[in-house]
Protein backbone atom coordinates (compact mmCIF):
# COMPACT_ATOMS: atom_id res chain seq x y z
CA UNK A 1 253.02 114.44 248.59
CA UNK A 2 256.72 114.96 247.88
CA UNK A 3 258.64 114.35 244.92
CA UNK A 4 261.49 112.80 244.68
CA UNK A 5 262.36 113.25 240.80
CA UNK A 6 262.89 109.72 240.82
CA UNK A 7 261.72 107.58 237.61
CA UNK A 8 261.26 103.72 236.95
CA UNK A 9 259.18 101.41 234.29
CA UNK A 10 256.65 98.54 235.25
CA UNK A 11 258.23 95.88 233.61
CA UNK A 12 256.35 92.82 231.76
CA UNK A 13 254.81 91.53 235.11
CA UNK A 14 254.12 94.72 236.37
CA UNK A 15 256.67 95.13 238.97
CA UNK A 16 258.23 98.26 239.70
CA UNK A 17 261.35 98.14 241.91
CA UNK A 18 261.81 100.80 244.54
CA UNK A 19 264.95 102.45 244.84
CA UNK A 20 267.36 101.69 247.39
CA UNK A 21 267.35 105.56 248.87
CA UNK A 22 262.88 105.13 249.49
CA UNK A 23 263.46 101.57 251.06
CA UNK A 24 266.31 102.82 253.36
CA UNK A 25 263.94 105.84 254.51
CA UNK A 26 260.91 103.57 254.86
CA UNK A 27 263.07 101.00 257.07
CA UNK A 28 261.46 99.02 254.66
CA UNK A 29 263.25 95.17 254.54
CA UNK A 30 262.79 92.10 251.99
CA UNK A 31 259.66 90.81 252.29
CA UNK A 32 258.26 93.40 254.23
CA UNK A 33 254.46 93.69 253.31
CA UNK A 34 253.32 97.16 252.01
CA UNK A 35 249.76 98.37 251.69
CA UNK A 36 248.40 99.59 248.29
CA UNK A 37 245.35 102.08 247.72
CA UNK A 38 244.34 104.86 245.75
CA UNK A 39 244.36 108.48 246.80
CA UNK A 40 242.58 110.22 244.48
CA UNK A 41 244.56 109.67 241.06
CA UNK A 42 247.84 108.48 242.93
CA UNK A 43 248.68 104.67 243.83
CA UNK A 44 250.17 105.35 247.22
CA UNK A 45 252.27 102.60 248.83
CA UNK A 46 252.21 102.56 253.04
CA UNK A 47 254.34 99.94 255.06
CA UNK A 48 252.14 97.58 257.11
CA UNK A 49 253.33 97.40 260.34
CA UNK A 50 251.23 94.45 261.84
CA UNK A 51 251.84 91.42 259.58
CA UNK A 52 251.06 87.34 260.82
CA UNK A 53 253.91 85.70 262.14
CA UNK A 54 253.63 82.79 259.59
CA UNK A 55 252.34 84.25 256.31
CA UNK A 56 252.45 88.00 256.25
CA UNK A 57 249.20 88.17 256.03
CA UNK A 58 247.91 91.62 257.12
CA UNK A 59 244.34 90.64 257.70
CA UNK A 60 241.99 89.89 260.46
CA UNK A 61 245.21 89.65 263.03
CA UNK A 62 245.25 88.56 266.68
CA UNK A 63 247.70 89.03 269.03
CA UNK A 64 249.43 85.85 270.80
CA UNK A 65 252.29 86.20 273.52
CA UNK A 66 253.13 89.42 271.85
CA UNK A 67 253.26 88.10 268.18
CA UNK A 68 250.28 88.69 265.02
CA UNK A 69 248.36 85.75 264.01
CA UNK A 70 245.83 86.17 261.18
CA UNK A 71 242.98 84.29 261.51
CA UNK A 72 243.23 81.50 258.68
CA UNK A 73 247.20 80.28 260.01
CA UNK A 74 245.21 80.26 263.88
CA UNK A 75 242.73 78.21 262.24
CA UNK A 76 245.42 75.88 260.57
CA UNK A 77 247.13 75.45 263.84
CA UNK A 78 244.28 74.64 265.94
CA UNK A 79 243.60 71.84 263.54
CA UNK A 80 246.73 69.92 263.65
């Protein structure tokens, strides 16, 4: 892992807010979803690429005409 010497505090709703430079390098946009696991003693943050069309969901996707679905908004359309 590389270090970037950059700093920041979890605030009262434990947020931390990643700086502009990471985000830029990541291509990583508003509301982009990002995975979060452990690796070892580290909290690693990974950019999700597949995410549902409708909710961002990152779960139990299926591909329609080229777009992600996750299985609970397929479920929601096929009802209505």
């Amino acid at each position: 892992m590389k270090s970037t010497g950059i700093v920041r505090r979890i605030d009262e709703l434990g947020r931390v807010v990643l700086p502009i430079e990471l985000r830029r390098t990541m291509n990583l946009e508003v509301r982009d979803p990002v995975e979060i696991f452990m690796e070892g003693d580290s909290i690693v943050l990974r950019k999700v690429e597949s995410a549902c069309l409708f909710c961002g969901g990152i779960r139990q996707l299926t591909e329609f005409r080229g777009k992600q679905i996750c299985s609970d908004c397929l479920r929601q359309l096929k009802e209505k």
